[in-house]
Protein backbone atom coordinates (compact mmCIF):
# COMPACT_ATOMS: atom_id res chain seq x y z
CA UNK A 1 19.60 -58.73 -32.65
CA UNK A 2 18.15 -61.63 -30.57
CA UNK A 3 14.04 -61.74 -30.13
CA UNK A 4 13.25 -61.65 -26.72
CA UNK A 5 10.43 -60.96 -24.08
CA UNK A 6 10.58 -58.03 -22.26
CA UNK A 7 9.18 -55.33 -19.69
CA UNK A 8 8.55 -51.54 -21.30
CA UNK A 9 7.73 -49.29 -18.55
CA UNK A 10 5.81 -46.17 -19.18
CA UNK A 11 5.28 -43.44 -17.21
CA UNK A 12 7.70 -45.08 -14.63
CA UNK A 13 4.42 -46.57 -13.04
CA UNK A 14 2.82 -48.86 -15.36
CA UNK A 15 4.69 -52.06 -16.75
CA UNK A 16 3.98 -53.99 -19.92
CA UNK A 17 5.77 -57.07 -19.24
CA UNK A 18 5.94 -59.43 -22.00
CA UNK A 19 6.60 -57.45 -24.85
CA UNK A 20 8.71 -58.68 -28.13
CA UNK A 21 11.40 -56.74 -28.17
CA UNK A 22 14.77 -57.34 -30.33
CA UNK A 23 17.70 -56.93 -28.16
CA UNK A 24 21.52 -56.21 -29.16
CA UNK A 25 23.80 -58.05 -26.26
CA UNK A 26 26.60 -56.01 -27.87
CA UNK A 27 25.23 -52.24 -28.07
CA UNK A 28 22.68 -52.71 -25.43
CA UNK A 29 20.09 -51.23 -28.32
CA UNK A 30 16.70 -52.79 -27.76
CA UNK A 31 12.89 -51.75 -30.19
CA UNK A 32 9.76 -53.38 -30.09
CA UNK A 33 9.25 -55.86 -32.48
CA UNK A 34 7.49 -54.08 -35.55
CA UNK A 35 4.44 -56.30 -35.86
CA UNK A 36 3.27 -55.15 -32.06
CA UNK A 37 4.64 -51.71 -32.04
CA UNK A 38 1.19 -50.07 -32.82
CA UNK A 39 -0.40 -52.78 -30.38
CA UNK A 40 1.69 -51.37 -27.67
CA UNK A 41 1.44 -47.99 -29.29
CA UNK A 42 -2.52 -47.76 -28.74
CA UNK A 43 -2.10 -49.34 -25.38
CA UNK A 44 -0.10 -46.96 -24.03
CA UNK A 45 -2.55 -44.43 -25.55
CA UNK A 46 -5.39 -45.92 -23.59
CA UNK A 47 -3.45 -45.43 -20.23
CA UNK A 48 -4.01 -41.85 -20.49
CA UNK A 49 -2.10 -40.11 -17.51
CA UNK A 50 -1.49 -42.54 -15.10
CA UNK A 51 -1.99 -42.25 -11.40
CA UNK A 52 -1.04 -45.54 -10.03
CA UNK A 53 1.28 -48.35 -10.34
CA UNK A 54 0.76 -51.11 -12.45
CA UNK A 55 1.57 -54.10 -14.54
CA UNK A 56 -0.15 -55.22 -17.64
CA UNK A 57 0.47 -58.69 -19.13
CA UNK A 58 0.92 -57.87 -22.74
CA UNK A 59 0.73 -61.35 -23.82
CA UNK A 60 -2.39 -61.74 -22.65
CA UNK A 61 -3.84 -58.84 -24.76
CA UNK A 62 -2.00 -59.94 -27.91
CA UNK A 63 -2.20 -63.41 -29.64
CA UNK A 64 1.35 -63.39 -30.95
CA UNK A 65 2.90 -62.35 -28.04
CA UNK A 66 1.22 -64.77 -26.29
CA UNK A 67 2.26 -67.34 -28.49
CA UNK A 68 5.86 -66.54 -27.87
CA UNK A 69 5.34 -66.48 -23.88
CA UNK A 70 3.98 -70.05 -24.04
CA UNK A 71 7.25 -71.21 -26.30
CA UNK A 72 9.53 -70.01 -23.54
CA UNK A 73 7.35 -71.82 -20.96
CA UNK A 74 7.65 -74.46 -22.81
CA UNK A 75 11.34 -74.06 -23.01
CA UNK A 76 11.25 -73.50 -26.63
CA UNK A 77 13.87 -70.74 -28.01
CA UNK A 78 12.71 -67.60 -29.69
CA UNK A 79 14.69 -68.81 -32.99
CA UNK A 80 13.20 -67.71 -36.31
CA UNK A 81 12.30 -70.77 -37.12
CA UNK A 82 11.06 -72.09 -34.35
CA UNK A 83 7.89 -68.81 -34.23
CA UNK A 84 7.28 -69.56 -37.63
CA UNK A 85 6.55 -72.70 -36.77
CA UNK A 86 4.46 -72.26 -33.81
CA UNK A 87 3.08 -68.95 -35.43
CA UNK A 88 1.59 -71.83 -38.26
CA UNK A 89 0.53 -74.15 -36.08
CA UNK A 90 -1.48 -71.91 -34.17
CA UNK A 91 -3.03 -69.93 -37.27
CA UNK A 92 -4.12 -73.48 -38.34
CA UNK A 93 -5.95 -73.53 -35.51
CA UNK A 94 -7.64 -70.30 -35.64
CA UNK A 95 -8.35 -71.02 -38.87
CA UNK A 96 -10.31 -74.11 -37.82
CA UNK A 97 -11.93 -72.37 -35.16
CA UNK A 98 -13.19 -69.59 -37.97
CA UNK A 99 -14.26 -72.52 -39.64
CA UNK A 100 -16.29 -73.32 -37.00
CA UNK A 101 -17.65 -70.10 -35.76
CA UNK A 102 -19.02 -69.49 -39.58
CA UNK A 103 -20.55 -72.78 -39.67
CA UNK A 104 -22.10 -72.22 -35.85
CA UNK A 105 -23.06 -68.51 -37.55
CA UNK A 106 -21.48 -66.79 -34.35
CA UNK A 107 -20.66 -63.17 -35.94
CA UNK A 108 -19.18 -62.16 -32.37
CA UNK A 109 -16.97 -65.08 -31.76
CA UNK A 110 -16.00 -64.86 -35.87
CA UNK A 111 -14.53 -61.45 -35.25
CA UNK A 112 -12.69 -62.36 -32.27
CA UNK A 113 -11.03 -65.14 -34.07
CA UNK A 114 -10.12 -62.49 -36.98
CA UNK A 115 -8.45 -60.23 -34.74
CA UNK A 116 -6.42 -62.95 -33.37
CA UNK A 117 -5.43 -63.77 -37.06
CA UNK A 118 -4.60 -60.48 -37.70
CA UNK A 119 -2.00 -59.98 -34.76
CA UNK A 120 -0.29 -63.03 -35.76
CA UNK A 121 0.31 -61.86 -39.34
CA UNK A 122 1.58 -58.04 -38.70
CA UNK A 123 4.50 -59.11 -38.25
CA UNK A 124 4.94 -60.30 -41.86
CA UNK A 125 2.91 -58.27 -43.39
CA UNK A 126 5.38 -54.90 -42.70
């Protein structure tokens, strides 16, 4: 199965574009990549019943999937190796800017930084 960046429409009215998804070109099979499935999971649970159509950049609500939308800007492919190195690069960088938030004593800006950290390692973590 081939990681890839994809639309999930729920309710047929709201899409989540951007979503990891592995995606089978021979069976046509395609799941949410485990380490945002309960991202996308409490999401959708936040929607409630939904009256109007919509689209909701996941990628902008979640740090990894983000960091996969800017590698295929940037041309970059989706290849194993290629997010773990990007996934490294940028949690060396959040982990500078925890560095600095401690130091600056910014609680707020501290747990914003964790959450970030934590979204990029659920997917090794399961």
């Amino acid at each position: 199965m081939e990681l890839s960046l994809r639309t999930v429409i729920f309710a047929k009215k709201v899409n989540i574009t951007n979503v990891p998804v592995y995606s089978c070109a021979i069976c046509g099979r395609n799941d949410v990549f485990h380490g945002v499935k309960d991202d996308v999971g409490r999401l959708i649970s936040q929607l409630g019943t939904v009256s109007d159509s919509r689209s909701i950049p996941f990628d902008q609500m979640h740090e990894w999937a983000g960091l996969l939308s800017d590698m295929r800007t940037q041309m970059r492919t989706l290849q194993p190796s290629d997010v773990a190195k990007a996934t490294e690069e940028r949690t060396n960088q959040l982990l500078d800017l925890l560095n600095l938030a401690t130091a600056l004593g910014d609680e707020e800006w501290k747990k914003e930084i964790q959450a970030r950290l934590a979204q990029l390692s659920a997917q090794y973590i399961r």
